[in-house]
C-alpha atoms as a PDB file:
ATOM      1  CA  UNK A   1      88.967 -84.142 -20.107  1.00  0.00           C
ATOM      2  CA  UNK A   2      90.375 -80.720 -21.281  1.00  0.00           C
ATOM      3  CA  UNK A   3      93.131 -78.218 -19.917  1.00  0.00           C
ATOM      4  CA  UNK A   4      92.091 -75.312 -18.968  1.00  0.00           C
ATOM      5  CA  UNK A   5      93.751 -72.114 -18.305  1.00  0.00           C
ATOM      6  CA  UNK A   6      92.538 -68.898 -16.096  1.00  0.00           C
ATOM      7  CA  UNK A   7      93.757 -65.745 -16.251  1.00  0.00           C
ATOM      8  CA  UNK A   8      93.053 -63.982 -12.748  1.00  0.00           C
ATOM      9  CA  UNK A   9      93.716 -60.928 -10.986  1.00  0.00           C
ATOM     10  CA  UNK A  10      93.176 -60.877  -7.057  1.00  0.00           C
ATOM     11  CA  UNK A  11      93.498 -58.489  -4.178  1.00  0.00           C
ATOM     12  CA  UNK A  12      95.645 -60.417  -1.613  1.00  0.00           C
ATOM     13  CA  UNK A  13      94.979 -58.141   1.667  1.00  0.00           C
ATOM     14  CA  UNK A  14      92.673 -60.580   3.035  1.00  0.00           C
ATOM     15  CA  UNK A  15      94.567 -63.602   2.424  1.00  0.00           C
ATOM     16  CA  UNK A  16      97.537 -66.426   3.529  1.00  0.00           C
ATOM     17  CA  UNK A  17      98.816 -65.988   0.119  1.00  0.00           C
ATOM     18  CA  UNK A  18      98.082 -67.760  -2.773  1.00  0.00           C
ATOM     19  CA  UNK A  19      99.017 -71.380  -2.169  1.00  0.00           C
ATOM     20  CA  UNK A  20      96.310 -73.524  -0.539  1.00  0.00           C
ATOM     21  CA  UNK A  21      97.200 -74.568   3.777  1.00  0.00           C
ATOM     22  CA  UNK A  22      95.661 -76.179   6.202  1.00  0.00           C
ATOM     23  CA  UNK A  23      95.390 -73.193   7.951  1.00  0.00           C
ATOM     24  CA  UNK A  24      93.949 -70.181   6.969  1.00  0.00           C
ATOM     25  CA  UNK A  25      92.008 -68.764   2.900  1.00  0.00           C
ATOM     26  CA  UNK A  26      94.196 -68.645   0.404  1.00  0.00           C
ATOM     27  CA  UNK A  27      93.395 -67.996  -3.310  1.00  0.00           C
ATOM     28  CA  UNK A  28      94.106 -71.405  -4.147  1.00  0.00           C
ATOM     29  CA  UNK A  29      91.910 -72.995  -1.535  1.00  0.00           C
ATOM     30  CA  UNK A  30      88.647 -71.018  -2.800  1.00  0.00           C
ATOM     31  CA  UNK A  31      89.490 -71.071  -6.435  1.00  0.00           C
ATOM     32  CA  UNK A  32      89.809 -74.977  -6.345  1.00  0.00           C
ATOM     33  CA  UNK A  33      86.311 -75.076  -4.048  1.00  0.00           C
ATOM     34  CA  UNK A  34      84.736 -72.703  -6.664  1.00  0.00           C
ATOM     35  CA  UNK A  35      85.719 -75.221  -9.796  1.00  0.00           C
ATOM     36  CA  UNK A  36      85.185 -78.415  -7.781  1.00  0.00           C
ATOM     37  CA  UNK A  37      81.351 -77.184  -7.823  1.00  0.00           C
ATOM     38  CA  UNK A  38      81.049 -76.502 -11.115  1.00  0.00           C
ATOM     39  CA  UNK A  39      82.724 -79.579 -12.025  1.00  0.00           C
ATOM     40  CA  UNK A  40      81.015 -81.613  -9.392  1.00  0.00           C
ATOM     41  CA  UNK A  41      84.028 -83.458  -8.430  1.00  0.00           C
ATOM     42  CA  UNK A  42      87.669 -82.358  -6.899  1.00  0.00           C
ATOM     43  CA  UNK A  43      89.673 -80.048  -9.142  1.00  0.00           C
ATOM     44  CA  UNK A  44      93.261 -79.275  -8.506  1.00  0.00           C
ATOM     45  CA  UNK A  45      95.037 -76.149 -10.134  1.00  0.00           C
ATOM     46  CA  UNK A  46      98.596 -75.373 -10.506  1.00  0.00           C
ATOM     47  CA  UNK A  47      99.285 -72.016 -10.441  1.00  0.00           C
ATOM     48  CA  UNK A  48     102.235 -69.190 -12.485  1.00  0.00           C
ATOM     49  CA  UNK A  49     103.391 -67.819  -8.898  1.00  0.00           C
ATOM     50  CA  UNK A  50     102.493 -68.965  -5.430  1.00  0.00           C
ATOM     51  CA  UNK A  51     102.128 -65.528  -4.220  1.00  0.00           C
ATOM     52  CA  UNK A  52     102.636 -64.954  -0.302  1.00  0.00           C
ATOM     53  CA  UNK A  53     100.281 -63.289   2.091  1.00  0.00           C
ATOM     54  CA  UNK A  54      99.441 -59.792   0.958  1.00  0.00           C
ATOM     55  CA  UNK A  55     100.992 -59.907  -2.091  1.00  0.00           C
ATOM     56  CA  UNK A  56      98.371 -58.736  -5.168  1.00  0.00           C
ATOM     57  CA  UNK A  57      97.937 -60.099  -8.948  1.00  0.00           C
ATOM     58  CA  UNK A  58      96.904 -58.327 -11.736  1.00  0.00           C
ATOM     59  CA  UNK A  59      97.354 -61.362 -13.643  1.00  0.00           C
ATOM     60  CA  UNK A  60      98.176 -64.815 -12.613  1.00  0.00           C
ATOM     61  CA  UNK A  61      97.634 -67.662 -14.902  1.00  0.00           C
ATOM     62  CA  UNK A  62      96.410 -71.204 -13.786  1.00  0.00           C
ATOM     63  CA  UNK A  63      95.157 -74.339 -15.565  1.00  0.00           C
ATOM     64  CA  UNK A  64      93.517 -77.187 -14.667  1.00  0.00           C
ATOM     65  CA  UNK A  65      92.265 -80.566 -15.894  1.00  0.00           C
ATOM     66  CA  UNK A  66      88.976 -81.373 -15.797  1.00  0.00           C
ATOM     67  CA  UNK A  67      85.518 -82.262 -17.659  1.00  0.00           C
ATOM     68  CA  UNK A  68      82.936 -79.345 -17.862  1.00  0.00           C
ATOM     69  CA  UNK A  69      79.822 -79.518 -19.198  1.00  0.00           C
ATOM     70  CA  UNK A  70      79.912 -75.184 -18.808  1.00  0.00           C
ATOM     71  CA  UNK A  71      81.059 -73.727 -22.261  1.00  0.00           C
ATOM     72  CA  UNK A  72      84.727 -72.118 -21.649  1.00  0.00           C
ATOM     73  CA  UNK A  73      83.025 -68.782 -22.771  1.00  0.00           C
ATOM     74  CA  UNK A  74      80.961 -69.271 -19.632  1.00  0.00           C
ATOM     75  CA  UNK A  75      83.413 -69.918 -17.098  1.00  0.00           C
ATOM     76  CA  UNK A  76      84.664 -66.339 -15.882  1.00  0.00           C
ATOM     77  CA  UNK A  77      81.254 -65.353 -15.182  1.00  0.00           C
ATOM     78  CA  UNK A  78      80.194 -68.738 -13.275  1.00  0.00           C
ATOM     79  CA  UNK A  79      83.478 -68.477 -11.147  1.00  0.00           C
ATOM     80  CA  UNK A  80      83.086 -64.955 -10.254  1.00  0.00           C
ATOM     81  CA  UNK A  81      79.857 -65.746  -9.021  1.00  0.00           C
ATOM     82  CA  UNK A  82      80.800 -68.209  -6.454  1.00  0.00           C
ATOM     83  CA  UNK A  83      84.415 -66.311  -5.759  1.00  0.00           C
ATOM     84  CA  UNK A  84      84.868 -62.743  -2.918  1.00  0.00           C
ATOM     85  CA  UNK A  85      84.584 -59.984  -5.252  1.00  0.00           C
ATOM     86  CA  UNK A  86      88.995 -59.526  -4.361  1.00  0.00           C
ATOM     87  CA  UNK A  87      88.807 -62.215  -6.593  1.00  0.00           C
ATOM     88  CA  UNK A  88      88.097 -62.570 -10.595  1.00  0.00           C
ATOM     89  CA  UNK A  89      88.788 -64.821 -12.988  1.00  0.00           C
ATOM     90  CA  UNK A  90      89.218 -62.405 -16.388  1.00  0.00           C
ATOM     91  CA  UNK A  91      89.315 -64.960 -18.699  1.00  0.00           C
ATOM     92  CA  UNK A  92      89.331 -68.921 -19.601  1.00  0.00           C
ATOM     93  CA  UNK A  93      90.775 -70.715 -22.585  1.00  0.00           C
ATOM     94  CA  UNK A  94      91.354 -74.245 -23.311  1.00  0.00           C
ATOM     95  CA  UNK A  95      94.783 -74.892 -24.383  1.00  0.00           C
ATOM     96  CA  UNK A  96      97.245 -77.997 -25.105  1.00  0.00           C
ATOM     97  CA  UNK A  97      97.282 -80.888 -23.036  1.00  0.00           C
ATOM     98  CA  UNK A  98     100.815 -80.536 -22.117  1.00  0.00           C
ATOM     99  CA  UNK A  99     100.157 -76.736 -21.189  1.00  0.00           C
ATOM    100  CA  UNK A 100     101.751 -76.244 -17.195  1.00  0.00           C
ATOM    101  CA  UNK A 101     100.935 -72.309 -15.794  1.00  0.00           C
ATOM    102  CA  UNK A 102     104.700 -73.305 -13.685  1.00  0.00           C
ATOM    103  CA  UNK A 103     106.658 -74.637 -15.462  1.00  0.00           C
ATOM    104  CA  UNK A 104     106.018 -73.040 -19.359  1.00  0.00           C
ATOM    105  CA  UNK A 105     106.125 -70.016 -17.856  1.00  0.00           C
ATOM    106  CA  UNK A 106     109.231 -68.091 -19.947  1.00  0.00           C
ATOM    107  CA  UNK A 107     109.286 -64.605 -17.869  1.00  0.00           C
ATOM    108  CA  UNK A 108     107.308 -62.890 -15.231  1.00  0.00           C
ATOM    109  CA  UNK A 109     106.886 -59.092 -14.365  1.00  0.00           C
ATOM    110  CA  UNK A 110     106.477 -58.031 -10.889  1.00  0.00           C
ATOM    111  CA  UNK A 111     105.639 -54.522 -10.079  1.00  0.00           C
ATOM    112  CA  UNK A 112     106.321 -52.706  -7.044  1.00  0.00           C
ATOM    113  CA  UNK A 113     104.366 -49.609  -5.733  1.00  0.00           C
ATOM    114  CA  UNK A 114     106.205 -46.746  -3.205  1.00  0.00           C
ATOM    115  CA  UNK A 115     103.923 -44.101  -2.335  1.00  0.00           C
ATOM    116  CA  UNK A 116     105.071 -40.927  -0.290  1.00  0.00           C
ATOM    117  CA  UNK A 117     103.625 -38.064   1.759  1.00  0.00           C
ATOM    118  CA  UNK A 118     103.688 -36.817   5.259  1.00  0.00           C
ATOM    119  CA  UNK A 119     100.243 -38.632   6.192  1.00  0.00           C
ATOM    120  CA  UNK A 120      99.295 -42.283   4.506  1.00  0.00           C
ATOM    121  CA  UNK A 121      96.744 -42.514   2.222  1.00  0.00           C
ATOM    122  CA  UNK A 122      93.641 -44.359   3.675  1.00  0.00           C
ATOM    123  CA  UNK A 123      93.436 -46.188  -0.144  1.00  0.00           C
ATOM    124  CA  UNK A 124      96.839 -46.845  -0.662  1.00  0.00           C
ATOM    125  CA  UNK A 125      97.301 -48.400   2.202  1.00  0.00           C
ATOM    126  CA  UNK A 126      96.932 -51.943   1.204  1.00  0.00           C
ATOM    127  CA  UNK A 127      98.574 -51.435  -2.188  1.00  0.00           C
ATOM    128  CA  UNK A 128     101.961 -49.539  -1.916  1.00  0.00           C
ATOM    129  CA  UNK A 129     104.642 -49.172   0.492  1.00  0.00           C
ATOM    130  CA  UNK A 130     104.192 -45.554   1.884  1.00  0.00           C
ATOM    131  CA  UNK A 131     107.736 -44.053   3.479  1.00  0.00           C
ATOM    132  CA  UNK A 132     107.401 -40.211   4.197  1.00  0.00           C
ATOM    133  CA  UNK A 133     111.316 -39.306   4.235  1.00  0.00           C
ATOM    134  CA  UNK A 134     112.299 -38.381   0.612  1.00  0.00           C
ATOM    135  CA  UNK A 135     114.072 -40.852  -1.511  1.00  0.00           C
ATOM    136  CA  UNK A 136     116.950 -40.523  -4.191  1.00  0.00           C
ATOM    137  CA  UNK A 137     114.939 -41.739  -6.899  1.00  0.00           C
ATOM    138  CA  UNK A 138     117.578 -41.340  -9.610  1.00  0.00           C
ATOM    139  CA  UNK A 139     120.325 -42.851  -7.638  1.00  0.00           C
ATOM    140  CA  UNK A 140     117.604 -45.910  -7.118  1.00  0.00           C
ATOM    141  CA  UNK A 141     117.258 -46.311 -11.058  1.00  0.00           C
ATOM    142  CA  UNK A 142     120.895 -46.275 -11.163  1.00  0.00           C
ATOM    143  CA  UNK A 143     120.985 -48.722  -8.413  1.00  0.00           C
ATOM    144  CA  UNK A 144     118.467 -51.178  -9.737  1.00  0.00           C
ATOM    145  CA  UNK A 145     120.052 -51.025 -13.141  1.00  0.00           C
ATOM    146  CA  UNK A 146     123.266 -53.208 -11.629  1.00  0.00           C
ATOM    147  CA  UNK A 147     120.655 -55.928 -10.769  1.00  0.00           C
ATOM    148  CA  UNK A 148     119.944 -56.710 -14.339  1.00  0.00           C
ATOM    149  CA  UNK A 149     121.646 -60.144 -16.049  1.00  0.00           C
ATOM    150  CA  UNK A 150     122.058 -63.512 -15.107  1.00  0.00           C
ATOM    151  CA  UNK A 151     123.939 -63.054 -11.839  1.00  0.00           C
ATOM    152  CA  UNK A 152     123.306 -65.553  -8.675  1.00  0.00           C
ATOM    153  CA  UNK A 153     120.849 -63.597  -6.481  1.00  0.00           C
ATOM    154  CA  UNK A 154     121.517 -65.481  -3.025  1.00  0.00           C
ATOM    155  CA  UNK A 155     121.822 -62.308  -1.175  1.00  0.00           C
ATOM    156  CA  UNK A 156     118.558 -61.641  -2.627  1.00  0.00           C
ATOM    157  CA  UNK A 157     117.253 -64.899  -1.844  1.00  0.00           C
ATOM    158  CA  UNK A 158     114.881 -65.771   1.410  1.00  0.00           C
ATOM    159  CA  UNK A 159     117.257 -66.753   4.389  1.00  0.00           C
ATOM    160  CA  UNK A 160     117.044 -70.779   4.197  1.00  0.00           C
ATOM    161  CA  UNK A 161     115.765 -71.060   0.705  1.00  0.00           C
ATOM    162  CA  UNK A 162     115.973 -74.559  -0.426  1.00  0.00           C
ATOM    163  CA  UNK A 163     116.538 -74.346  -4.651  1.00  0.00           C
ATOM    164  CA  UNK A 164     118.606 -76.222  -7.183  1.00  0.00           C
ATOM    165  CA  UNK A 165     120.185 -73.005  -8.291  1.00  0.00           C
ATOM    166  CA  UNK A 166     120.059 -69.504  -7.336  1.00  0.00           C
ATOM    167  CA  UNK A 167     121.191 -67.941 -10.954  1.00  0.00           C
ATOM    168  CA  UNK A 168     118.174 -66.135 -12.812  1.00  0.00           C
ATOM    169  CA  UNK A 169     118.447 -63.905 -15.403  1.00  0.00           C
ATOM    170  CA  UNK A 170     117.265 -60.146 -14.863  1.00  0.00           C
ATOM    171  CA  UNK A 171     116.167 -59.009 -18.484  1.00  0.00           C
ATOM    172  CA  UNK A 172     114.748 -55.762 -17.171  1.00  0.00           C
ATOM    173  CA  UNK A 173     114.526 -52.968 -14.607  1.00  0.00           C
ATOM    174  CA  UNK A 174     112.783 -49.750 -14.633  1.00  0.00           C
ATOM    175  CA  UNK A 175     112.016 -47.191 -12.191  1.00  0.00           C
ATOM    176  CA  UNK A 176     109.033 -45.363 -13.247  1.00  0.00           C
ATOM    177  CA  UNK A 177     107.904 -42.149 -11.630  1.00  0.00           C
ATOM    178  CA  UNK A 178     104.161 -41.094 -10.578  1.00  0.00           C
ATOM    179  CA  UNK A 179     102.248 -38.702  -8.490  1.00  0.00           C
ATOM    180  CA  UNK A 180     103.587 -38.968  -4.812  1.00  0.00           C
ATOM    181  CA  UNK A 181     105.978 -42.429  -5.518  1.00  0.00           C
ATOM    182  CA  UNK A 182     107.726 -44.518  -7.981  1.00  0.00           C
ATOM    183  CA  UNK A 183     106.977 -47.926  -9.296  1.00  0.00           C
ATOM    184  CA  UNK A 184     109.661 -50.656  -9.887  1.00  0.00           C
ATOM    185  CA  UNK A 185     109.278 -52.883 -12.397  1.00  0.00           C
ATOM    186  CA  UNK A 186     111.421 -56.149 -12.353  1.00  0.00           C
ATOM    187  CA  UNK A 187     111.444 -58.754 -15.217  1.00  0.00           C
ATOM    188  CA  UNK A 188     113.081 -61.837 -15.164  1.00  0.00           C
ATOM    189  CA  UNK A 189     113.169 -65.379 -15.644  1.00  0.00           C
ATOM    190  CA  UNK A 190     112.029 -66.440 -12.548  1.00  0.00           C
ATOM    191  CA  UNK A 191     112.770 -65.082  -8.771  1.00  0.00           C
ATOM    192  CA  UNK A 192     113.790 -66.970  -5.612  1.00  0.00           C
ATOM    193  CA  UNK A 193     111.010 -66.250  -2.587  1.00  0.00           C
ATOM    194  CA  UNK A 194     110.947 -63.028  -1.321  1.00  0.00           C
ATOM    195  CA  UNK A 195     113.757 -61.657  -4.298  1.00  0.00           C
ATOM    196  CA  UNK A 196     111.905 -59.057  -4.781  1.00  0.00           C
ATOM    197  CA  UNK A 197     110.905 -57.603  -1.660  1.00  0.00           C
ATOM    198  CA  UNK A 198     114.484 -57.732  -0.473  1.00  0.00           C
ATOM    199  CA  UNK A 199     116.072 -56.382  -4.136  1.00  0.00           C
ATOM    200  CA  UNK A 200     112.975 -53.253  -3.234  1.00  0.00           C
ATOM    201  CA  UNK A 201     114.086 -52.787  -0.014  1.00  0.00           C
ATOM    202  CA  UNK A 202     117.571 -52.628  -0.432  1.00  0.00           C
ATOM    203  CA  UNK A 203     116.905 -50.295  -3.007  1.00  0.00           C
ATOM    204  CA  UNK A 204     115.021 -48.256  -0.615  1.00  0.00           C
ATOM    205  CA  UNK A 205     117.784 -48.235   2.066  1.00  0.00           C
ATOM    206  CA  UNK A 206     120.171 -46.576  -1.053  1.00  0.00           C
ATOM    207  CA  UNK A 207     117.414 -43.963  -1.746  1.00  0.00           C
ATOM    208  CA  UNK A 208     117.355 -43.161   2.049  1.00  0.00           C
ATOM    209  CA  UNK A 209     120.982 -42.362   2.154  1.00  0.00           C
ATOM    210  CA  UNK A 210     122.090 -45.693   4.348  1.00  0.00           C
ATOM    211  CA  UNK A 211     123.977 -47.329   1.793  1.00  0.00           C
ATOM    212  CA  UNK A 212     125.780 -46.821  -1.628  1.00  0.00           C
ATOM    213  CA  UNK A 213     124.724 -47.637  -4.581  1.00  0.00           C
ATOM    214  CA  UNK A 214     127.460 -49.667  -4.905  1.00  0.00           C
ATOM    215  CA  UNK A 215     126.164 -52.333  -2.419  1.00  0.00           C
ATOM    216  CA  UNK A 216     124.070 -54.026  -5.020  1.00  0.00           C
ATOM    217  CA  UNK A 217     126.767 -55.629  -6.519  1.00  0.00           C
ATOM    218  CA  UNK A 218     128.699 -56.161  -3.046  1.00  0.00           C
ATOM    219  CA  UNK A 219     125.840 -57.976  -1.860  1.00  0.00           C
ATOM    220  CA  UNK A 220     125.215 -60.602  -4.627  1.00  0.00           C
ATOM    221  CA  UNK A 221     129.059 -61.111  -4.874  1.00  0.00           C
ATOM    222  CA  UNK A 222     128.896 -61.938  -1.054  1.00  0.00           C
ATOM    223  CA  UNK A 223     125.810 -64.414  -1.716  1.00  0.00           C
ATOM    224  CA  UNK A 224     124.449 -63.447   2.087  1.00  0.00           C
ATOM    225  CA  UNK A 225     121.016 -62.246   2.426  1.00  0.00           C
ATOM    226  CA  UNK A 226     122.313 -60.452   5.617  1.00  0.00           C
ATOM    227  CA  UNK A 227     124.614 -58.093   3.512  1.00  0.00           C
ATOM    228  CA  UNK A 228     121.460 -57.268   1.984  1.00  0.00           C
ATOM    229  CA  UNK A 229     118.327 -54.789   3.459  1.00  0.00           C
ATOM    230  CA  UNK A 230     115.367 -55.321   4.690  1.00  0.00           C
ATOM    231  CA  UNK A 231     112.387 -57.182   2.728  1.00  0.00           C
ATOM    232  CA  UNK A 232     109.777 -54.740   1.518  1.00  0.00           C
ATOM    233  CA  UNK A 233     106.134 -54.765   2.863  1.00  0.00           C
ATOM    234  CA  UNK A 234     103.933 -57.538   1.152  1.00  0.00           C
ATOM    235  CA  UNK A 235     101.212 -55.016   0.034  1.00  0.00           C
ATOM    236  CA  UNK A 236     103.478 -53.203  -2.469  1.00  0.00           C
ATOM    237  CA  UNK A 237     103.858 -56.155  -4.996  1.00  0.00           C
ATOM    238  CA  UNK A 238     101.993 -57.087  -7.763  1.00  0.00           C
ATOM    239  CA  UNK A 239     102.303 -60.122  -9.974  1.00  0.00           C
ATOM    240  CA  UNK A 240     101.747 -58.019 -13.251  1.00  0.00           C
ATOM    241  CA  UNK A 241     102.595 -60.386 -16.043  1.00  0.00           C
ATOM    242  CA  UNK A 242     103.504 -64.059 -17.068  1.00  0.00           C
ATOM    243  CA  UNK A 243     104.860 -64.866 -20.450  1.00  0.00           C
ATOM    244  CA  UNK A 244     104.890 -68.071 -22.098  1.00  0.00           C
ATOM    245  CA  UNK A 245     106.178 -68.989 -25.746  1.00  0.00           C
ATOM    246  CA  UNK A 246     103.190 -68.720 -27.649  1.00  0.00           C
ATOM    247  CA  UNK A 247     101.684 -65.917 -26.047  1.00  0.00           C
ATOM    248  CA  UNK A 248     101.771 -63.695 -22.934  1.00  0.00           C
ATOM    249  CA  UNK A 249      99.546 -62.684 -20.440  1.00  0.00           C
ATOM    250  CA  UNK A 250      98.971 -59.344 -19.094  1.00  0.00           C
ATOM    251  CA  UNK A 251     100.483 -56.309 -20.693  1.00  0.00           C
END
């Protein structure tokens, strides 16, 4: 029996997130259905991020134990014919034994999309968070620059989060602009549920005008994710990269 590990990249509009349920398609669900075929007996997968409902990945990593009588080589394209086409496995690589997507995962990248204009794009819709008021983009950068560092993120944090520790480390934040939007870039250690979101649309509420910059560090001082603004749409966010000591994924 062999670990395997899949890179994947997945459009999350039409799903309840990544993790399998009992109710309702999730990535999970139809990935592990997919390799339980070709394997012709139950696989389960562990997964880099358990994304939520909407949420995209340009490149989450899973593995898997199993015995395959399909070469590795073989595997993406066997997958992606049983997968939706929202969903593709990019590659497949048999690693160590000991090799966990979870919990050897070193640092993750999420990406965050704001588009902009007076009418929404009819393709951007499911991928970006479109606000038509203008947006202080510089004092944003400056902003999101305070967020960076180990610092306890419980503001941050989903209201009711259940986790040994809310400390992570920050190593990077950039604030890159486009064509009609911006897109955040966060880099850290690992993120509590929903850090993100709420980190974007806090940010948001300081490019509006409806708070000062200064907040940022107000709110994780006060550790209450009601100091804090509102969590950003799902559809914006992108699991973009996963890094693990010997290699990384994405780029």
């Amino acid at each position: 029996m062999a670990n395997y590990k899949l890179i994947l990249e997945y459009d999350g509009t039409n799903y309840n997130g990544f993790q399998i349920q009992t109710n309702g398609v999730t990535i999970q669900g139809l990935l592990e259905a997919s390799l339980s075929k070709i394997a012709k007996t139950e696989v389960k997968l562990t997964a880099a991020g358990r994304t939520d409902a909407g949420v995209h990945a340009l490149n989450q990593v899973v593995n898997f134990h199993a015995q395959l009588s399909i070469p590795v080589e073989r595997l993406p394209l066997a997958l992606n014919s049983l997968l939706p086409k929202d969903i593709r496995v990019k590659d497949a690589q048999i690693v160590d034994d000991s090799f966990h997507a979870r919990y050897d995962a070193v640092e993750k990248t999420y990406l965050y999309r704001i588009r902009q204009g007076a009418v929404e794009s009819a393709f951007e819709r499911n991928y970006c968070w479109w606000i038509k008021q203008d947006l202080d983009w510089d004092l944003m950068a400056v902003a999101g620059q305070t967020l960076v560092g180990t610092q306890d993120f419980a503001g941050f944090a989903a209201s009711g989060s259940s986790v040994k520790t809310t400390v992570r480390t920050i190593k990077n934040f950039t604030l890159t602009r486009v064509i009609q939007g911006g897109d955040l870039r966060f880099t850290a250690d690992g993120f509590l549920y929903n850090m993100v979101r709420n980190m974007v649309g806090t940010l948001v509420e300081i490019g509006l005008g409806k708070r000062p910059a200064a907040d940022i560090q107000r709110i994780i001082a006060a550790g209450d994710r009601r100091q804090a603004g509102i969590t950003a749409p799902a559809r914006g966010l992108f699991l973009e990269q996963v890094v693990y000591h010997n290699y990384l994924t994405g780029c």
